[in-house]
N, C-alpha and C. Protein backbone atom coordinates (compact mmCIF):
# COMPACT_ATOMS: atom_id res chain seq x y z
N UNK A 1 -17.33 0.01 -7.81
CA UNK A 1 -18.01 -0.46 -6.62
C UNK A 1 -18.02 0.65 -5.58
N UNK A 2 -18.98 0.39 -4.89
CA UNK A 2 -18.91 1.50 -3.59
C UNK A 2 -19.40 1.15 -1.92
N UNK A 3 -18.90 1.30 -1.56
CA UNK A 3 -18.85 0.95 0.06
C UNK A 3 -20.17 1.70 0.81
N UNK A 4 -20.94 2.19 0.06
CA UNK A 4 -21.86 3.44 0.49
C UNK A 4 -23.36 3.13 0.41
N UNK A 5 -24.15 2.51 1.50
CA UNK A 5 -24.95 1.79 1.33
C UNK A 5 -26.21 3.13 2.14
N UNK A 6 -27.16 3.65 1.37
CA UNK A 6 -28.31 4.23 2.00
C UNK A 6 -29.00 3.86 3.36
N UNK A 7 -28.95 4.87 4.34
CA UNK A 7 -29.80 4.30 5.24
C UNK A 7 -30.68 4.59 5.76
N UNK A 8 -32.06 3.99 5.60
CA UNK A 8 -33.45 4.47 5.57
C UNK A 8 -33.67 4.08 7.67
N UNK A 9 -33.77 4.92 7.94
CA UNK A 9 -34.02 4.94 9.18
C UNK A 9 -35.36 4.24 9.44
N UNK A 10 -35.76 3.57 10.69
CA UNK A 10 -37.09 2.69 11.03
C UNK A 10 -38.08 3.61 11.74
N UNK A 11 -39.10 3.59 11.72
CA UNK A 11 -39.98 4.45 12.42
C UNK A 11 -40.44 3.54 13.58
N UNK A 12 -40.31 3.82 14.79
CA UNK A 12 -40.56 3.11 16.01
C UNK A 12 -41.62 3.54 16.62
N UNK A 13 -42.27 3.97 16.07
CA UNK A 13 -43.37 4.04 16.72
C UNK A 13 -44.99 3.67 15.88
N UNK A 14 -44.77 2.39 15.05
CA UNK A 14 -45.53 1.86 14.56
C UNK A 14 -46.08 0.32 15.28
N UNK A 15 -46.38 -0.38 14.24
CA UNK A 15 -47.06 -1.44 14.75
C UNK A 15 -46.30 -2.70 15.56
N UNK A 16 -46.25 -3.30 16.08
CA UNK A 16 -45.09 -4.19 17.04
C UNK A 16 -44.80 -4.86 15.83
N UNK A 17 -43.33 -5.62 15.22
CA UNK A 17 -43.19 -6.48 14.70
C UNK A 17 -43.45 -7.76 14.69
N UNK A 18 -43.88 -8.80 13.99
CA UNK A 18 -44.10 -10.12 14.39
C UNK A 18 -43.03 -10.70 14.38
N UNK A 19 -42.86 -11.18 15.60
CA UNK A 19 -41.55 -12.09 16.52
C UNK A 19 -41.08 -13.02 15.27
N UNK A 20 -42.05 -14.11 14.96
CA UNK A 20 -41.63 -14.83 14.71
C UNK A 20 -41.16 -14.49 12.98
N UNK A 21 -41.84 -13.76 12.39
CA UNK A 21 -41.58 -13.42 10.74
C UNK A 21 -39.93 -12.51 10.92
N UNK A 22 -39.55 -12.04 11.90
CA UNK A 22 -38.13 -11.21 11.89
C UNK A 22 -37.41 -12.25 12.40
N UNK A 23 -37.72 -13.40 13.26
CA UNK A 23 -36.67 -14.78 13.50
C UNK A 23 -36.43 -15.08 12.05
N UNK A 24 -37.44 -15.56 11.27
CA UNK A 24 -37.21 -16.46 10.30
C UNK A 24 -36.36 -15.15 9.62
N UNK A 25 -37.06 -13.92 9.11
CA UNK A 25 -35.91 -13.45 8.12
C UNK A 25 -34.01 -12.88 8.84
N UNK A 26 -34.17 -13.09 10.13
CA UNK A 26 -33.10 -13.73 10.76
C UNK A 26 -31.89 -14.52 10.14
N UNK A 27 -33.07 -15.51 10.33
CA UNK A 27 -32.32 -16.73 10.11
C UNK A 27 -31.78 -16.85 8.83
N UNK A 28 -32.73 -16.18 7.77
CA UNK A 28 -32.58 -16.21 6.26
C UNK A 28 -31.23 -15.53 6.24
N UNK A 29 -31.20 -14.51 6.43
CA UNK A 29 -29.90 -13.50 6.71
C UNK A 29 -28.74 -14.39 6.81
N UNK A 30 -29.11 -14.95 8.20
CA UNK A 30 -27.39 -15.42 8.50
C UNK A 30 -26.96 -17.06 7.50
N UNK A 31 -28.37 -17.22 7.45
CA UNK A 31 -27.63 -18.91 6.46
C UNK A 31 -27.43 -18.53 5.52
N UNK A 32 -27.87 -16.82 4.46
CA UNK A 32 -27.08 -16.90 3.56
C UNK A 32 -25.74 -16.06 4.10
N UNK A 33 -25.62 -15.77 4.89
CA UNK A 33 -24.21 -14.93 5.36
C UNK A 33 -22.89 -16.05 5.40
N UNK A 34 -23.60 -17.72 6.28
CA UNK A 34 -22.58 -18.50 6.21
C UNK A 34 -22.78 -19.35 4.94
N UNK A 35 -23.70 -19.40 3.93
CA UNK A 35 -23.09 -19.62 2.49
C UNK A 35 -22.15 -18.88 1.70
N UNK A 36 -21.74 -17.89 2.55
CA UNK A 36 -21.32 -16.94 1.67
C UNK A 36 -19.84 -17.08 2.15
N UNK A 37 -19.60 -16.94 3.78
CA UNK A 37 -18.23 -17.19 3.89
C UNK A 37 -17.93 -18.89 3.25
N UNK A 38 -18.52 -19.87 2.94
CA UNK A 38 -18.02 -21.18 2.81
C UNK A 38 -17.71 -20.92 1.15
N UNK A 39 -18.31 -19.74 0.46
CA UNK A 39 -17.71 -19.71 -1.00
C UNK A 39 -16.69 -19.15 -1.00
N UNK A 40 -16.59 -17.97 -0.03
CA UNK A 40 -15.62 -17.25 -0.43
C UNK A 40 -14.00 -17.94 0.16
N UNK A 41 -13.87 -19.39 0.97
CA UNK A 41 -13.33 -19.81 1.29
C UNK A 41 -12.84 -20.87 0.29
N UNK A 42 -14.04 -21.35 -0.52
CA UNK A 42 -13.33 -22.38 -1.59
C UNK A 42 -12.70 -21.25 -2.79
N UNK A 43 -13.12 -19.73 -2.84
CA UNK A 43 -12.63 -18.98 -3.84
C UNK A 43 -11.28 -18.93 -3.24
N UNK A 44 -10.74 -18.80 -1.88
CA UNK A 44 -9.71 -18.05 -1.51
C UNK A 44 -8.59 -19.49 -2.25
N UNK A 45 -9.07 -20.67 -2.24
CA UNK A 45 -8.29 -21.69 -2.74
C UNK A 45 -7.90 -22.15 -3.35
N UNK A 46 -8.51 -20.94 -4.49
CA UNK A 46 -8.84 -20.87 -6.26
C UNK A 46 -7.52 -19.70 -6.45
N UNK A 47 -7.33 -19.15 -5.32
CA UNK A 47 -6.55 -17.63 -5.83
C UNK A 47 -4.95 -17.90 -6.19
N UNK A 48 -4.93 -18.92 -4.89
CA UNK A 48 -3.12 -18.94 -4.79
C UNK A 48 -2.29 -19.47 -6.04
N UNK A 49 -3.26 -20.87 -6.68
CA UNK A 49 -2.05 -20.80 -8.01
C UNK A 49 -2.31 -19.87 -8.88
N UNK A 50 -2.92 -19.26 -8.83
CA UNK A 50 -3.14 -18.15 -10.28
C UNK A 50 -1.37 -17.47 -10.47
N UNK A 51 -0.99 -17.27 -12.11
CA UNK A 51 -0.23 -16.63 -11.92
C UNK A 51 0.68 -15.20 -11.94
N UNK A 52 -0.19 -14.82 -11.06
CA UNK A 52 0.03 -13.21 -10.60
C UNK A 52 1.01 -13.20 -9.96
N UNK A 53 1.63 -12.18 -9.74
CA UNK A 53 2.80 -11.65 -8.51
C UNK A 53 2.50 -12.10 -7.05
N UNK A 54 3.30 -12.32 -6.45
CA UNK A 54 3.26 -13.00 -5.54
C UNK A 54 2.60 -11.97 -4.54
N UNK A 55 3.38 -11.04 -4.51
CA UNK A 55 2.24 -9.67 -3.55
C UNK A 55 0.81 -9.04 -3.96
N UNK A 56 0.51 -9.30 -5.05
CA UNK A 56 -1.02 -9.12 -5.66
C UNK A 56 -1.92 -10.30 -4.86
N UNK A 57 -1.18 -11.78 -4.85
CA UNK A 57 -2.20 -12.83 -4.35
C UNK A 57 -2.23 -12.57 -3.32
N UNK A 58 -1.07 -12.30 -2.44
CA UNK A 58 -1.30 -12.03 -1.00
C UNK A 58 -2.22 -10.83 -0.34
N UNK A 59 -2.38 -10.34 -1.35
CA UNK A 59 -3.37 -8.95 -0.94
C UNK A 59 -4.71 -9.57 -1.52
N UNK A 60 -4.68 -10.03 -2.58
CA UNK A 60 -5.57 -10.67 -2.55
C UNK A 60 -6.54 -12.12 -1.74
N UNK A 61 -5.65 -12.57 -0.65
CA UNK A 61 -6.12 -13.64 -0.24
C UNK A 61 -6.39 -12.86 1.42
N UNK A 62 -5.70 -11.73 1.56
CA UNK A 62 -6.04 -10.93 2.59
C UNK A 62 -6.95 -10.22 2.57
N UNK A 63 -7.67 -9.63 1.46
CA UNK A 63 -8.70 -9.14 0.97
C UNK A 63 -9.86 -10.22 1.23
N UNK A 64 -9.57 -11.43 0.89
CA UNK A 64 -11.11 -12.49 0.62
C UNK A 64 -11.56 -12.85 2.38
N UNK A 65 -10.04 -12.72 3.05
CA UNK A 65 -9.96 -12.96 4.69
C UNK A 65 -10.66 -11.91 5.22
N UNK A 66 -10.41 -10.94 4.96
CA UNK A 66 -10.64 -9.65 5.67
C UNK A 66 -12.07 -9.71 5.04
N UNK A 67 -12.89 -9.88 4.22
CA UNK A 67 -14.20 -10.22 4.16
C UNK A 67 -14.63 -10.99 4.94
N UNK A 68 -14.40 -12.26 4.85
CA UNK A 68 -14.74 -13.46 5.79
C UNK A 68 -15.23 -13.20 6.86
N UNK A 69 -14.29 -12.23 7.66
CA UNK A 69 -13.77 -11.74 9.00
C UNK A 69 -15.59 -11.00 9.14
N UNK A 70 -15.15 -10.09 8.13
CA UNK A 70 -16.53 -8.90 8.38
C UNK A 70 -17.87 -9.69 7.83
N UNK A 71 -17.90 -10.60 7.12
CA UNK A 71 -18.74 -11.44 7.20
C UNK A 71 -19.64 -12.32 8.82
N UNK A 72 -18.12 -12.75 9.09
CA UNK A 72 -18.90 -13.68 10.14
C UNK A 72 -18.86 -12.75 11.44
N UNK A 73 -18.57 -11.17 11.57
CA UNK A 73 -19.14 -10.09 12.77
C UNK A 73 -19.60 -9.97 12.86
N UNK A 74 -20.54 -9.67 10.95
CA UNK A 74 -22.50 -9.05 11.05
C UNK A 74 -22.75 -10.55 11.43
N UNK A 75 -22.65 -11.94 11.09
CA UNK A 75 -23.36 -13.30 11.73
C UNK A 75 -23.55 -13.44 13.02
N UNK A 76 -22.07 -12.60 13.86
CA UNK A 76 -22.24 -12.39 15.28
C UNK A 76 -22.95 -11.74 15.88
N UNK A 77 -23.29 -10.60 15.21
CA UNK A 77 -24.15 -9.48 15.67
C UNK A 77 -25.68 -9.72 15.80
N UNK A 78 -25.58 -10.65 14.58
CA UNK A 78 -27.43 -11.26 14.41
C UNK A 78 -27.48 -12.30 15.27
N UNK A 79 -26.53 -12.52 15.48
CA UNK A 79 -26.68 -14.01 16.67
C UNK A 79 -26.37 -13.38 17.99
N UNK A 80 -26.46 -11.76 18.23
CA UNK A 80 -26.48 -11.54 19.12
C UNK A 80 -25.31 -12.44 20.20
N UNK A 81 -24.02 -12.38 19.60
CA UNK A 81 -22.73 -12.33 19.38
C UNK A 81 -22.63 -14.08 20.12
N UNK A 82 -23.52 -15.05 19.75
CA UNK A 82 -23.09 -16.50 19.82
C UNK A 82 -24.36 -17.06 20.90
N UNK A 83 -24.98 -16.02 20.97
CA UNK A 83 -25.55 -16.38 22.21
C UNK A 83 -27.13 -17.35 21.88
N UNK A 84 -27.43 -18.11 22.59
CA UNK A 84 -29.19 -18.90 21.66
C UNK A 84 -29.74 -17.93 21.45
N UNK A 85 -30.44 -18.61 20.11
CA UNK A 85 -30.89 -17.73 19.47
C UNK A 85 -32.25 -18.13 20.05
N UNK A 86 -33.36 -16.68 20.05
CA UNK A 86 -34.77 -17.61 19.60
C UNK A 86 -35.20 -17.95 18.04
N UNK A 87 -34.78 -17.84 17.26
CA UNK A 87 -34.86 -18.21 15.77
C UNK A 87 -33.90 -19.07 15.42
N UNK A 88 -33.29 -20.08 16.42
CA UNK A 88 -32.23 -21.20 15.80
C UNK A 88 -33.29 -22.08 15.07
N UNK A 89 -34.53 -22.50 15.40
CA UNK A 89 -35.40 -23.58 15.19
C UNK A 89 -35.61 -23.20 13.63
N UNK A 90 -36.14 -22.00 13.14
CA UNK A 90 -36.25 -21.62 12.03
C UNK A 90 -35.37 -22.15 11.03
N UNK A 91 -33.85 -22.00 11.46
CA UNK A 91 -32.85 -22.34 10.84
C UNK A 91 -32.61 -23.42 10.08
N UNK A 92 -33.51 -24.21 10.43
CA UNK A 92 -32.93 -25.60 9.67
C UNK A 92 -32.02 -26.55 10.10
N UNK A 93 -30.88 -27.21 8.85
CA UNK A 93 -29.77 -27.51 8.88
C UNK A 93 -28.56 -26.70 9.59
N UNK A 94 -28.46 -24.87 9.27
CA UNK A 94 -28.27 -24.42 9.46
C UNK A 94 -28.00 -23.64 11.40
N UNK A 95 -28.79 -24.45 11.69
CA UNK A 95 -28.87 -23.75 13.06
C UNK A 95 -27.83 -24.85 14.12
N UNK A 96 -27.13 -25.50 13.55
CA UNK A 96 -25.95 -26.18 14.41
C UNK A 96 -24.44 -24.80 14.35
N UNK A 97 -24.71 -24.16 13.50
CA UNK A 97 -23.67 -23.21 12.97
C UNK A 97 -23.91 -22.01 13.98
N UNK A 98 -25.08 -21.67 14.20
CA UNK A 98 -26.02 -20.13 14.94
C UNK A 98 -25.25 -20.53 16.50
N UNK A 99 -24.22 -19.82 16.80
CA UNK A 99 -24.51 -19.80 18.34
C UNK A 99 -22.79 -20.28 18.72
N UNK A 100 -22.35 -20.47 17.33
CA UNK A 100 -20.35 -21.17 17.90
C UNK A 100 -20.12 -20.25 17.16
N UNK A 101 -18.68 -19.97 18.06
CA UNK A 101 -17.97 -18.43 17.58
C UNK A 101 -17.53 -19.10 16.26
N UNK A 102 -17.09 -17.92 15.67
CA UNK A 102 -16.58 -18.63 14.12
C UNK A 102 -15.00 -18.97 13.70
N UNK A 103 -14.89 -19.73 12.94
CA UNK A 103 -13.66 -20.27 13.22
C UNK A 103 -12.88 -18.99 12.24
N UNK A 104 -11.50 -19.42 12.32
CA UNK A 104 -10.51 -18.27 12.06
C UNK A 104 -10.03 -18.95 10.35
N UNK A 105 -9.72 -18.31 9.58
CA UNK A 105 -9.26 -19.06 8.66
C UNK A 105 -7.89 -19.30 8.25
């Protein structure tokens, strides 16, 4: 695996974006961002009886946290750190979640 993600820089001085098509893929973003911490939370619950060494799980359940964590920062960041969104409406079901800090696990 690698931590090393390419980054294609944006050219800003093209055509205006449409508001509402970057809300919705917004929104797409972060509802799968918080499907993602709610798996990796039923995984973290899956880890503890396994039977590994007791300091492997713990690095391991600090590992799935410490994702979580960096998970729900980029959610903050797209939510423009809790604040209304204009793309909550897009959201769906999802948009009761857009806008409350995130809980701690």
């Amino acid at each position: 695996m690698t931590n090393v993600i390419p980054f294609v820089s944006r050219d800003y001085g093209g055509p205006a974006v449409d508001p509402v098509a970057a809300a919705r893929a917004t929104a797409s973003v972060v509802a799968d961002l918080v499907s993602m911490v709610a798996e990796i939370r039923e995984i973290s619950g899956r880890v503890l009886p396994l039977p590994n060494d007791a300091g492997e799980v713990e690095r391991t359940l600090q590992a799935l946290l410490d994702a979580i964590s960096a998970i729900e920062h980029a959610t903050d960041v797209l939510t423009q750190h809790g604040e209304p969104c204009r793309f909550r409406a897009a959201l769906g079901p999802v948009a009761a979640l857009v806008g409350r800090r995130p809980r701690r696990a």
